[in-house]
C-alpha atoms as a PDB file:
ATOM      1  CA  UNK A   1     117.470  64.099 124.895  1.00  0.00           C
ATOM      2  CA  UNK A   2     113.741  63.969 125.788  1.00  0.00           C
ATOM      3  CA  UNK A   3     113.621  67.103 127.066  1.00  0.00           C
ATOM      4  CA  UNK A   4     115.644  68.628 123.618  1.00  0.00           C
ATOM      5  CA  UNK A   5     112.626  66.440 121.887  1.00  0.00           C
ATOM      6  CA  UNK A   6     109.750  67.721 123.712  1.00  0.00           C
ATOM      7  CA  UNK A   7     111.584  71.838 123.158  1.00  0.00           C
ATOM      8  CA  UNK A   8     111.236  70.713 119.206  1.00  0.00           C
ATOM      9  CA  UNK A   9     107.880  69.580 119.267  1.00  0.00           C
ATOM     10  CA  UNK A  10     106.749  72.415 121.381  1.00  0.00           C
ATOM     11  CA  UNK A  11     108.419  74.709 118.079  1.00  0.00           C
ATOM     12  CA  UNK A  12     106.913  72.661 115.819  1.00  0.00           C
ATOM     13  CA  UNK A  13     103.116  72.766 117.438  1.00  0.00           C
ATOM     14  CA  UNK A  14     103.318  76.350 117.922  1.00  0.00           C
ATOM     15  CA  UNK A  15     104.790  77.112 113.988  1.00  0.00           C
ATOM     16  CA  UNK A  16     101.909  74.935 112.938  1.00  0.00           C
ATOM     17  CA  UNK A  17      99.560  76.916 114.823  1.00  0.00           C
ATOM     18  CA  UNK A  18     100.716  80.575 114.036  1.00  0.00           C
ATOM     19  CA  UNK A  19     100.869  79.350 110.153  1.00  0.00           C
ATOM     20  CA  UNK A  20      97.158  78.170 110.457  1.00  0.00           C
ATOM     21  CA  UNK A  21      95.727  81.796 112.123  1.00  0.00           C
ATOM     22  CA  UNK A  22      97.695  83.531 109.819  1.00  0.00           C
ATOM     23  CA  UNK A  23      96.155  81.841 106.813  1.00  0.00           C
ATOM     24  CA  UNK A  24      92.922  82.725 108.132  1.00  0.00           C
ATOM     25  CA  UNK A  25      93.593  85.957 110.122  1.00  0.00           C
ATOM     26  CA  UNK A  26      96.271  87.312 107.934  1.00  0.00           C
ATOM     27  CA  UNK A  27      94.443  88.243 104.976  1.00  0.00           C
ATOM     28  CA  UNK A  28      91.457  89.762 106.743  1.00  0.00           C
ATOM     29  CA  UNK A  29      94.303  92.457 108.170  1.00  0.00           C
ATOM     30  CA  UNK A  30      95.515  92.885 105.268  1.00  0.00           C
ATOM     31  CA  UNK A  31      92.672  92.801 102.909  1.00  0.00           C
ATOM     32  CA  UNK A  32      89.869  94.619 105.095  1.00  0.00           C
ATOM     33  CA  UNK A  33      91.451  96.938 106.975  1.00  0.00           C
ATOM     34  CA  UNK A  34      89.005  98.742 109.801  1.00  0.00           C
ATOM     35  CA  UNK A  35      87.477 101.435 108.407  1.00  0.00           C
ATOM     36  CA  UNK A  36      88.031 105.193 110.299  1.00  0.00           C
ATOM     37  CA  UNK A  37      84.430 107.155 110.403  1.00  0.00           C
ATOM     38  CA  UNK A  38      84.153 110.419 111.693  1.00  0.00           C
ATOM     39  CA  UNK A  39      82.614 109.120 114.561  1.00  0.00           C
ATOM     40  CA  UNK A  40      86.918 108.761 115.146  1.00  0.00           C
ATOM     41  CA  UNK A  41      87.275 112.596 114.315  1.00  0.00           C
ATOM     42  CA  UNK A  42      84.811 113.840 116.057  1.00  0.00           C
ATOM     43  CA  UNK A  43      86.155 112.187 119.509  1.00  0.00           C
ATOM     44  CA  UNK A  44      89.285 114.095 118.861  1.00  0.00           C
ATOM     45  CA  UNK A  45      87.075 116.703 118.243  1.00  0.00           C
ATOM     46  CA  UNK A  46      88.169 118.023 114.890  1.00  0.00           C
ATOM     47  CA  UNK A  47      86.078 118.669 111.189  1.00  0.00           C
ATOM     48  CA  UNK A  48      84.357 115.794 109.680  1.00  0.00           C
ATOM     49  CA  UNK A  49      83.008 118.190 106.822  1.00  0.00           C
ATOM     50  CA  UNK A  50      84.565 120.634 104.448  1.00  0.00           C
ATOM     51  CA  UNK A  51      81.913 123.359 105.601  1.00  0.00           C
ATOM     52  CA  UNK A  52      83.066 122.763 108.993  1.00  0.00           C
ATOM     53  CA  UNK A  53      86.405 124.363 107.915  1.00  0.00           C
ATOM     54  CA  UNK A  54      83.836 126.583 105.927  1.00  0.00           C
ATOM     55  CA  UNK A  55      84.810 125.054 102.341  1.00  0.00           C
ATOM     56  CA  UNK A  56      81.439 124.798 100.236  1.00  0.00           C
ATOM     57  CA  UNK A  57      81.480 121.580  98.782  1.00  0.00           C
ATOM     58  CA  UNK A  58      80.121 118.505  96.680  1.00  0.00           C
ATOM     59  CA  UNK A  59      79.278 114.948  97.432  1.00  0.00           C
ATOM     60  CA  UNK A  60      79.723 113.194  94.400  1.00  0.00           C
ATOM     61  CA  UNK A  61      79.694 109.207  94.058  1.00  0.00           C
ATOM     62  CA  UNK A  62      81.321 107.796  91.323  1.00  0.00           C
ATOM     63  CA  UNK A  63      81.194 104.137  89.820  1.00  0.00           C
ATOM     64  CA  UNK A  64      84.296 102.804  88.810  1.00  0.00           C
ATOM     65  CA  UNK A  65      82.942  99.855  87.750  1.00  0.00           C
ATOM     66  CA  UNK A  66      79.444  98.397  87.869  1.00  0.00           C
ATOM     67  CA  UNK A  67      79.419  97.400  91.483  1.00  0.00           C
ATOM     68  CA  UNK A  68      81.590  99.719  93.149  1.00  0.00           C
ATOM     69  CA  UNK A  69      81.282 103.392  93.671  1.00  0.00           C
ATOM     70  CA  UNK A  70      83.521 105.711  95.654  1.00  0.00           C
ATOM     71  CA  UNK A  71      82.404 108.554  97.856  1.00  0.00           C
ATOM     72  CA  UNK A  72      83.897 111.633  97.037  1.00  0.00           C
ATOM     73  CA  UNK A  73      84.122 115.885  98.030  1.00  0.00           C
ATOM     74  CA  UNK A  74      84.330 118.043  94.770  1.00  0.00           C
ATOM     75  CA  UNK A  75      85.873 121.867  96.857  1.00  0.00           C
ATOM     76  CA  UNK A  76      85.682 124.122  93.865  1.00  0.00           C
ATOM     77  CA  UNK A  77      88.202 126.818  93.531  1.00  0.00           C
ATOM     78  CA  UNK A  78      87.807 130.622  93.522  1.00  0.00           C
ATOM     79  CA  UNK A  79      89.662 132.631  91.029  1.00  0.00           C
ATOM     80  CA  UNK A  80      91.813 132.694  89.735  1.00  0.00           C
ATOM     81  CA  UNK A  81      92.239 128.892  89.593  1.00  0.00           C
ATOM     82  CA  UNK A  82      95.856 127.298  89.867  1.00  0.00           C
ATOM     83  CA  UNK A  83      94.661 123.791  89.040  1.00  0.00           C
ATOM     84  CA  UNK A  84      93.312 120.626  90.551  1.00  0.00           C
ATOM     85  CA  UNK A  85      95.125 118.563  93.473  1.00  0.00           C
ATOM     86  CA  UNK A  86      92.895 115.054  93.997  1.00  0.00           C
ATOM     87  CA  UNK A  87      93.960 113.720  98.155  1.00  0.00           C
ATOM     88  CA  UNK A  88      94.449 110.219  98.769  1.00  0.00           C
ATOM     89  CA  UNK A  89      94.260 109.503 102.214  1.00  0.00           C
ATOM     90  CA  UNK A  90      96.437 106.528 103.923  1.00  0.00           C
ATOM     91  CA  UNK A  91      95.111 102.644 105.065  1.00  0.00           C
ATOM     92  CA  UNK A  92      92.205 102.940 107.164  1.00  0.00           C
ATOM     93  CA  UNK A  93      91.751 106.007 107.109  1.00  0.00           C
ATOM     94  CA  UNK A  94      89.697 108.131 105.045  1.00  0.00           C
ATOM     95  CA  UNK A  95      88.870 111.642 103.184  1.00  0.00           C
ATOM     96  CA  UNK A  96      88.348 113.067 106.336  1.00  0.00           C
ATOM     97  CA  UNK A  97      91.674 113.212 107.132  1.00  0.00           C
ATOM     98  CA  UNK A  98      92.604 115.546 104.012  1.00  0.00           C
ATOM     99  CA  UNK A  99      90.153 118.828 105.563  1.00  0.00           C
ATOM    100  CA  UNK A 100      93.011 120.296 106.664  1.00  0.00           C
ATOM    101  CA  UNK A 101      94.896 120.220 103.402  1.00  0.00           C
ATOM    102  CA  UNK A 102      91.816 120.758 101.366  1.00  0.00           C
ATOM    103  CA  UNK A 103      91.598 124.402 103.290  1.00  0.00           C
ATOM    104  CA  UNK A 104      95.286 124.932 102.474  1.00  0.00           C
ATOM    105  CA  UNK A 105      95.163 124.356  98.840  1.00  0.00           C
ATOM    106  CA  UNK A 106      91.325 125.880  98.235  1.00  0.00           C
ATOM    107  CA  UNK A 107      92.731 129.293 100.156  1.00  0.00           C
ATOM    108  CA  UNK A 108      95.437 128.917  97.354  1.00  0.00           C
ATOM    109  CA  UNK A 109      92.594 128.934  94.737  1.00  0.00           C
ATOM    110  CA  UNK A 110      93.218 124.942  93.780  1.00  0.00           C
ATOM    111  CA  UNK A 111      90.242 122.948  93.144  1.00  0.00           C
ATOM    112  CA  UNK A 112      90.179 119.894  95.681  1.00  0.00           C
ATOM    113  CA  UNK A 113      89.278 116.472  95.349  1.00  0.00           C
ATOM    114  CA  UNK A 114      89.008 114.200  97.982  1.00  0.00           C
ATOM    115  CA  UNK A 115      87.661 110.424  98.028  1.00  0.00           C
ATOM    116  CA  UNK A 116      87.556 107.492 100.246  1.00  0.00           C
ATOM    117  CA  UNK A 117      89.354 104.634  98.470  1.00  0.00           C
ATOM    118  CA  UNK A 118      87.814 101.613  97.960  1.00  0.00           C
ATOM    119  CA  UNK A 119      87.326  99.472 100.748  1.00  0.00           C
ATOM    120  CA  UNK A 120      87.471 102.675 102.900  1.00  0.00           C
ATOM    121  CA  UNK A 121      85.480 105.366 104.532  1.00  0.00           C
ATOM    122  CA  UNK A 122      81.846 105.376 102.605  1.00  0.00           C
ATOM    123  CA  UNK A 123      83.024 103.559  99.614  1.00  0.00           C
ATOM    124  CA  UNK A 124      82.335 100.771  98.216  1.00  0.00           C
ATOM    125  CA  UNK A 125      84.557  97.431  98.355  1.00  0.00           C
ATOM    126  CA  UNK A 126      85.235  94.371  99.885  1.00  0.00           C
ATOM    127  CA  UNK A 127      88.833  94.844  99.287  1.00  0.00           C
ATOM    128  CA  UNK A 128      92.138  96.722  99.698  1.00  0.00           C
ATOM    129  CA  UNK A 129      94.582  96.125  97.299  1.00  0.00           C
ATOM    130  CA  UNK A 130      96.757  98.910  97.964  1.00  0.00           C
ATOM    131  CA  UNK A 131      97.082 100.103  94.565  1.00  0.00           C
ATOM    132  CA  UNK A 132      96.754  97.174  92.062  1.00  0.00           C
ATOM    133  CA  UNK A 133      93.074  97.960  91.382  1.00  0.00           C
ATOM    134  CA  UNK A 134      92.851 101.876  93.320  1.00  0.00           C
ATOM    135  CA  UNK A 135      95.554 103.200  90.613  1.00  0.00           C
ATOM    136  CA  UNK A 136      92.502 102.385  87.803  1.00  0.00           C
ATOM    137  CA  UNK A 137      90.058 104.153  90.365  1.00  0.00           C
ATOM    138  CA  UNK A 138      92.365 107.457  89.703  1.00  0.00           C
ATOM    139  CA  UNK A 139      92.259 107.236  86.116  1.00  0.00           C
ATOM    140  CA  UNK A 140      87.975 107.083  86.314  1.00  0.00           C
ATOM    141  CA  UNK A 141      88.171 109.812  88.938  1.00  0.00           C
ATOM    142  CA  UNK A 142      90.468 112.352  86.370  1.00  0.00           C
ATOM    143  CA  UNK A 143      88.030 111.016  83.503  1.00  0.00           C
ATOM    144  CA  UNK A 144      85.147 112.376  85.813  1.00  0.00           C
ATOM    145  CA  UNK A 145      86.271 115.891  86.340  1.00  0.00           C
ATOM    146  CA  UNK A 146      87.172 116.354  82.805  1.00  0.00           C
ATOM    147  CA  UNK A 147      84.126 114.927  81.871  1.00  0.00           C
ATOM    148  CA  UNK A 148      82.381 117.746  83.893  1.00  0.00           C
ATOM    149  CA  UNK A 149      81.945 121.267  81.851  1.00  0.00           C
ATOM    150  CA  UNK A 150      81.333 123.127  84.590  1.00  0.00           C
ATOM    151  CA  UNK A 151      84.751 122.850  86.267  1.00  0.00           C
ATOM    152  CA  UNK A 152      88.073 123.862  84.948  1.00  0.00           C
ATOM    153  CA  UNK A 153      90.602 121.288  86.304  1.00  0.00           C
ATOM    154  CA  UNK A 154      93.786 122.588  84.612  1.00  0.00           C
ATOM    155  CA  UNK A 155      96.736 120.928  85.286  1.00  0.00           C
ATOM    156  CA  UNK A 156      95.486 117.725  87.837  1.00  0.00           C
ATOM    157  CA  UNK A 157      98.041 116.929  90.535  1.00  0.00           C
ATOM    158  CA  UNK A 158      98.284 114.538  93.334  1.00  0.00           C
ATOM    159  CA  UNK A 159      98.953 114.586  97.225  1.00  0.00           C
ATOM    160  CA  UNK A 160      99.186 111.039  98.997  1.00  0.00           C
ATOM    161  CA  UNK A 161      99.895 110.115 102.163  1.00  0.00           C
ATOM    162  CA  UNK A 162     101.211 106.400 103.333  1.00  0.00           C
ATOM    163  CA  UNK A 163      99.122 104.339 101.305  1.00  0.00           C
ATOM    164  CA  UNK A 164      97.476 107.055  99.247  1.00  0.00           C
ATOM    165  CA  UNK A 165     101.286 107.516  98.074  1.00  0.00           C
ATOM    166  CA  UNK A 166     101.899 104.645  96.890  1.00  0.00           C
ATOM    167  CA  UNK A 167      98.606 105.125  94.872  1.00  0.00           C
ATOM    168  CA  UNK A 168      99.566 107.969  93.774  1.00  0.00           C
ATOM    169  CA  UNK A 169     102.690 106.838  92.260  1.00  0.00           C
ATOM    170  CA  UNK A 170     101.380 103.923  90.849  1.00  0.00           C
ATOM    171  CA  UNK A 171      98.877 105.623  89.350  1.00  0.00           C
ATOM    172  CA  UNK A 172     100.460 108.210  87.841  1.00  0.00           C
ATOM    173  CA  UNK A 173     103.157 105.689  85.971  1.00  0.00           C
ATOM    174  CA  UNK A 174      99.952 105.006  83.920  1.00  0.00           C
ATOM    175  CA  UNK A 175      98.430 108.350  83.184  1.00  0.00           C
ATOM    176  CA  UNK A 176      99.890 110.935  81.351  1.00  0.00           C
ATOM    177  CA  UNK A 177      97.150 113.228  82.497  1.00  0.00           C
ATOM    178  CA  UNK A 178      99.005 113.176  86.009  1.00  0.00           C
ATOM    179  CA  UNK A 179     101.201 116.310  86.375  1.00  0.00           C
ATOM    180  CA  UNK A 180     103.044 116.185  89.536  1.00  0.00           C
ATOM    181  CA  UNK A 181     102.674 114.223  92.906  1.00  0.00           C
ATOM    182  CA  UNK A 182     103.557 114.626  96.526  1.00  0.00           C
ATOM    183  CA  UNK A 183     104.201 111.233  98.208  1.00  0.00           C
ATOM    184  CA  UNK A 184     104.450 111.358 101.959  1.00  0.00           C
ATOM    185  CA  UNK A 185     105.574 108.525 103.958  1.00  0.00           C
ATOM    186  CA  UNK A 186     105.109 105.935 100.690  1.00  0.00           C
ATOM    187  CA  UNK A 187     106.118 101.955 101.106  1.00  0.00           C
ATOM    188  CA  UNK A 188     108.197 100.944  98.660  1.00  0.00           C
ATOM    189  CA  UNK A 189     106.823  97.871  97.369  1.00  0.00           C
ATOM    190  CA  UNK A 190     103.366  95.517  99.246  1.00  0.00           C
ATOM    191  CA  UNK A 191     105.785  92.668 100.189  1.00  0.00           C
ATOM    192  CA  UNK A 192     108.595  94.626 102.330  1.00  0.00           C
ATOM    193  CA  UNK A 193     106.040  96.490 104.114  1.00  0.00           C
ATOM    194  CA  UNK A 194     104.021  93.235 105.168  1.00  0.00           C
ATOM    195  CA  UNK A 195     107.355  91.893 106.269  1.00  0.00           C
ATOM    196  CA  UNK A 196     107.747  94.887 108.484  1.00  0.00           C
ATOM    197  CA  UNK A 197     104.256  94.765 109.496  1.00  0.00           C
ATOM    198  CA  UNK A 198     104.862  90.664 110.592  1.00  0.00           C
ATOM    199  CA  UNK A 199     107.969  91.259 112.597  1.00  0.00           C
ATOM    200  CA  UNK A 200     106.503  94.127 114.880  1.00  0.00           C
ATOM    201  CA  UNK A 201     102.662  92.951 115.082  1.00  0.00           C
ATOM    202  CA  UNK A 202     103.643  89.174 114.928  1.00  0.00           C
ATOM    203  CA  UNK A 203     107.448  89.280 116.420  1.00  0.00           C
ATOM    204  CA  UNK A 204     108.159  86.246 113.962  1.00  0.00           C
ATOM    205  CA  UNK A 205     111.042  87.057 110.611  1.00  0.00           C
ATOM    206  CA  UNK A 206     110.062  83.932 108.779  1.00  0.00           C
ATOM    207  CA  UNK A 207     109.112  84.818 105.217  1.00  0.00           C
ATOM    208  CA  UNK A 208     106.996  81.748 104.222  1.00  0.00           C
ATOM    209  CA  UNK A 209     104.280  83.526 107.169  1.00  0.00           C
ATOM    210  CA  UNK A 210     104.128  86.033 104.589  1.00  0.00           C
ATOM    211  CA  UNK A 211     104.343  84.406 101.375  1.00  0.00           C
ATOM    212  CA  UNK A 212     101.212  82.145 102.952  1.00  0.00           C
ATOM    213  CA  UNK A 213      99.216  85.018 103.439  1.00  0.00           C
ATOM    214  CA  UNK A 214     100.186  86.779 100.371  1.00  0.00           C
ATOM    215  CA  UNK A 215      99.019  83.692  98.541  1.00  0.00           C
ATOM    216  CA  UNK A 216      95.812  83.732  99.857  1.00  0.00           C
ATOM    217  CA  UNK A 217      95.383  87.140  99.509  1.00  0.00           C
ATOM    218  CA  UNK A 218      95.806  87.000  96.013  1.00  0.00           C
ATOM    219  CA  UNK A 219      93.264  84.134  95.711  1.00  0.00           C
ATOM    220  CA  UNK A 220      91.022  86.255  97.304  1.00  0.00           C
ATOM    221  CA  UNK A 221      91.355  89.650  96.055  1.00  0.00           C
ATOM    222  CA  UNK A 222      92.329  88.275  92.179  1.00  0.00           C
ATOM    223  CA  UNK A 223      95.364  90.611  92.376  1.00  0.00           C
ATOM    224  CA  UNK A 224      99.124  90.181  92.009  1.00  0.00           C
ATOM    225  CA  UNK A 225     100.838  91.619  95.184  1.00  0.00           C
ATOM    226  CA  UNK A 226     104.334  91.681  93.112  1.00  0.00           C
ATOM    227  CA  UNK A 227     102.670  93.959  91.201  1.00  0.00           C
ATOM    228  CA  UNK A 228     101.801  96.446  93.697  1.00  0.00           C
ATOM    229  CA  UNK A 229     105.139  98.332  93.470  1.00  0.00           C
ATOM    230  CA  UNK A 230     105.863 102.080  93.481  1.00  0.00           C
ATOM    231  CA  UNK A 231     109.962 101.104  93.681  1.00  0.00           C
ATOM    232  CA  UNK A 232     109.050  99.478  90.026  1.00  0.00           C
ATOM    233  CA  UNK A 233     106.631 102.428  89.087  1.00  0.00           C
ATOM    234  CA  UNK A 234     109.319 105.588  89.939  1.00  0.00           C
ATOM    235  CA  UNK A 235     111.081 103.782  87.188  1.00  0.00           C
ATOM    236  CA  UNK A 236     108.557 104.821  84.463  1.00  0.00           C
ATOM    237  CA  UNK A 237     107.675 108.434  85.838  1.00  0.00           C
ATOM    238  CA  UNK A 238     109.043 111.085  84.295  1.00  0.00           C
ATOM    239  CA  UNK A 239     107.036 114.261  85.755  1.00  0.00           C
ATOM    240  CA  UNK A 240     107.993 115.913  89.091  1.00  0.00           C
ATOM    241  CA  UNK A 241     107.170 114.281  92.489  1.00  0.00           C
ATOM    242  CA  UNK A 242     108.195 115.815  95.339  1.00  0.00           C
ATOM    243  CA  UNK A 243     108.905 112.978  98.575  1.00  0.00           C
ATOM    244  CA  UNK A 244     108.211 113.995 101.520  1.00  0.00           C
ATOM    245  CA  UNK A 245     108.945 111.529 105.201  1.00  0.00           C
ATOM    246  CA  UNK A 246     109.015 112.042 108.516  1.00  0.00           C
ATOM    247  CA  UNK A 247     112.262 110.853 109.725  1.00  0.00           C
ATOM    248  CA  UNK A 248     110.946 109.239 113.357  1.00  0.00           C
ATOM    249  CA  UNK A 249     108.426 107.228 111.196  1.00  0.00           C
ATOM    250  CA  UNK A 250     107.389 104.013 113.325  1.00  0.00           C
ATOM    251  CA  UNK A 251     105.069 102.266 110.754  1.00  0.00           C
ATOM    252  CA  UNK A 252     106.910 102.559 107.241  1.00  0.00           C
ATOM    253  CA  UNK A 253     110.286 103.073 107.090  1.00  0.00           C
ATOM    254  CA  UNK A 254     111.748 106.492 106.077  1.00  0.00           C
ATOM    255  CA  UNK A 255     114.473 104.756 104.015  1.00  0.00           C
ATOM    256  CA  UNK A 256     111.603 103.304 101.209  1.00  0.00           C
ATOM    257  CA  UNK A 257     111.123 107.739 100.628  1.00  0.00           C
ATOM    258  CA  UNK A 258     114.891 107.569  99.968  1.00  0.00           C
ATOM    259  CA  UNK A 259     114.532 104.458  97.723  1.00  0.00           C
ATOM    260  CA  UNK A 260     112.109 105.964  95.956  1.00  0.00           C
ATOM    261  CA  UNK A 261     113.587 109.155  95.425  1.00  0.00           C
ATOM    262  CA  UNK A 262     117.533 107.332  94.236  1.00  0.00           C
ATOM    263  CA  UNK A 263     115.349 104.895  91.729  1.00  0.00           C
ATOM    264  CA  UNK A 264     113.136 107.906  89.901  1.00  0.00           C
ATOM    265  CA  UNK A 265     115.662 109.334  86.889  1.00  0.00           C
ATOM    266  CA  UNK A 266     112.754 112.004  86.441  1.00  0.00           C
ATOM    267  CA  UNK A 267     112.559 115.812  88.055  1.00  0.00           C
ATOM    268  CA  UNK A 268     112.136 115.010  91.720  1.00  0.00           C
ATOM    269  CA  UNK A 269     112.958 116.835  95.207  1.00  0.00           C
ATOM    270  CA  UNK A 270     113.011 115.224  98.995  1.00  0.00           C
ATOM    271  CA  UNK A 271     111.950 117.141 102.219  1.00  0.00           C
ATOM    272  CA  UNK A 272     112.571 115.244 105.497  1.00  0.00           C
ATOM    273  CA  UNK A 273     110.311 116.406 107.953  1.00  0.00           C
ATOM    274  CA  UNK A 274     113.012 115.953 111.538  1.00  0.00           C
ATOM    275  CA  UNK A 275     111.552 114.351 114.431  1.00  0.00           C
ATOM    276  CA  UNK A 276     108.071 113.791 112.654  1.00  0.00           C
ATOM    277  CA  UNK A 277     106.192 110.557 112.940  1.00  0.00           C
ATOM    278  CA  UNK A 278     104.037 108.562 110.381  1.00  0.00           C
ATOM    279  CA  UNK A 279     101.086 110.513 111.398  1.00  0.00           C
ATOM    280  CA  UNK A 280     102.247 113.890 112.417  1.00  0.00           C
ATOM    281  CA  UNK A 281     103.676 114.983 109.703  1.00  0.00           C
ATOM    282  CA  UNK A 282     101.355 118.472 109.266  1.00  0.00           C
ATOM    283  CA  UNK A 283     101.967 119.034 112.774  1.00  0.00           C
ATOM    284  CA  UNK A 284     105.687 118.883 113.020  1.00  0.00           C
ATOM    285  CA  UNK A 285     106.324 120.615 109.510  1.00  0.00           C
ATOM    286  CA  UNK A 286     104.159 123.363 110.521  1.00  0.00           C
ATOM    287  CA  UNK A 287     103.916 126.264 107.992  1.00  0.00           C
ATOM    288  CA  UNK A 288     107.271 125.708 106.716  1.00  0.00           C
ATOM    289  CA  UNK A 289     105.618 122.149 105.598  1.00  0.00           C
ATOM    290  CA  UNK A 290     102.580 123.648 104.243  1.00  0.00           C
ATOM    291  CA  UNK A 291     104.865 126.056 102.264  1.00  0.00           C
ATOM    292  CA  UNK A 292     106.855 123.218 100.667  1.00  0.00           C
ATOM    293  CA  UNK A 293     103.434 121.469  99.111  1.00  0.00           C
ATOM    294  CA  UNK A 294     102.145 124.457  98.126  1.00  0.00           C
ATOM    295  CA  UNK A 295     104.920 126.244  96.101  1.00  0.00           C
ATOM    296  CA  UNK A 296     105.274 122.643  94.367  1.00  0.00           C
ATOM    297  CA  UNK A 297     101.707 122.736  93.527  1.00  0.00           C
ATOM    298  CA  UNK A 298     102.073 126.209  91.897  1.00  0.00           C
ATOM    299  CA  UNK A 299     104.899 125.400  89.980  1.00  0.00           C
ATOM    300  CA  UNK A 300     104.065 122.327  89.062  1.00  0.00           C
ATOM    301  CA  UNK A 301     100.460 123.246  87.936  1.00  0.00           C
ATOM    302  CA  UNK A 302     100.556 126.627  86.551  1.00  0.00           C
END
């Protein structure tokens, strides 16, 4: 019996303790995530600029509110232009890591935006909030390029990858001005991907953990994580998005693409990418990939 006693208050100690660093720790992760800088691109040795890729192109900063501003590439298209496809990039990451897809559509004469969301890259922020607040930064970004007479935007679409999907959708439940979207690798909604992110960083199922942090979070970041939801978004869409997942993904599940896609009533299409990863995607899908987004694009856009 003392032995069985001293087991339970050896639990109990050590679920007090991992329920205090999470309070702490848990919303840092999942507020601030570490920022990728092209110091991390350049190690691999790959472009950090468009005009490394030789793309001419324009740093623009943009204030979406009095505080923050978001740093941003306007690539311009050459005639005859198709339209305008804006990049989110994924969590942590940042508009770097849309070059290559920036070449792809611009050699397709598309104008190309990319930005680094807030929090992210050489924006502005103290906080991610993985859609709640970036979907508004969207809207002020497509009020921007209308806003601008010498650019002809056309028909404005949307590419987003992992968290930039999720965006993407979000955003474009809320803006009519949004004519198509690509969503690779997406979550479904914030809560079921922290759970996943708890049980393989943190080995522990228990749900309070994350209702505890997601508390916090809130408190911190004044937003409402039940409302960061692209299952609940899909709902409202009615314009063509095109999912896209690679089926070996390790970090979000490739069953929230196929939730997404049974839940949208709208024009929609799916394109498993076999054997691809969460962050291989381009790689794996190779041309016949690259083929996919683009013929979308042009339908969708012309």
């Amino acid at each position: 019996m003392t032995f069985l006693l001293a087991i339970v208050a050896l639990l109990v100690i050590f679920i007090a303790s991992v329920t205090i660093i999470l309070i702490f720790v848990g919303p840092t992760i999942l507020l601030q995530p570490r920022r990728r800088t092209a110091d991390f691109y350049r190690a691999l040795g790959q472009p950090i600029l468009p005009s490394d890729v030789q793309l001419p192109y324009e740093e623009i900063n943009i204030h979406v509110d009095d505080s923050l501003k978001l740093n941003c590439w306007l690539i311009k298209a050459l005639p005859p232009i198709k339209g305008t496809v804006m990049y989110l990039h994924g969590v942590a990451d940042c508009k770097i890591d849309g070059i290559r897809f920036a070449k792809l559509m611009h050699d397709h004469h598309f104008n190309v935006f990319l930005y680094d969301s807030r929090r992210h890259g050489e924006s502005d922020g103290k906080f991610c909030t993985y859609g709640f607040y970036e979907k508004h930064d969207v809207i002020k970004i497509i009020d921007y390029l209308i806003s601008r007479t010498d650019i002809h935007p056309g028909k404005i679409g949307l590419f987003g990858t992992s968290m930039g999907a999720a965006i993407a959708i979000q955003a474009a439940a809320i803006d009519s001005r949004i004519t198509s979207v690509v969503a690779e690798n997406s979550f479904a909604n914030l809560r079921s991907i922290f759970d996943d992110y708890q049980k393989r960083i943190i080995k522990l199922p228990f749900h309070y953990l994350r209702n505890l942090v997601i508390i916090r979070s809130e408190l911190m970041a004044k937003f409402k994580a039940s409302d960061v939801s692209p299952l609940d978004a899909v709902k409202n869409i009615h314009i063509p998005i095109l999912f896209t997942y690679g089926s070996n993904d390790q970090l979000i599940k490739h069953q929230y693409s196929l939730m997404l896609y049974d839940a949208m009533t709208g024009p929609k299409d799916i394109f498993p990418i076999e054997h691809a990863t969460h962050n291989d995607t381009w790689k794996i899908g190779g041309k016949t990939y690259e083929k996919k987004v683009v013929e979308f694009f042009e339908s969708r856009l012309k």
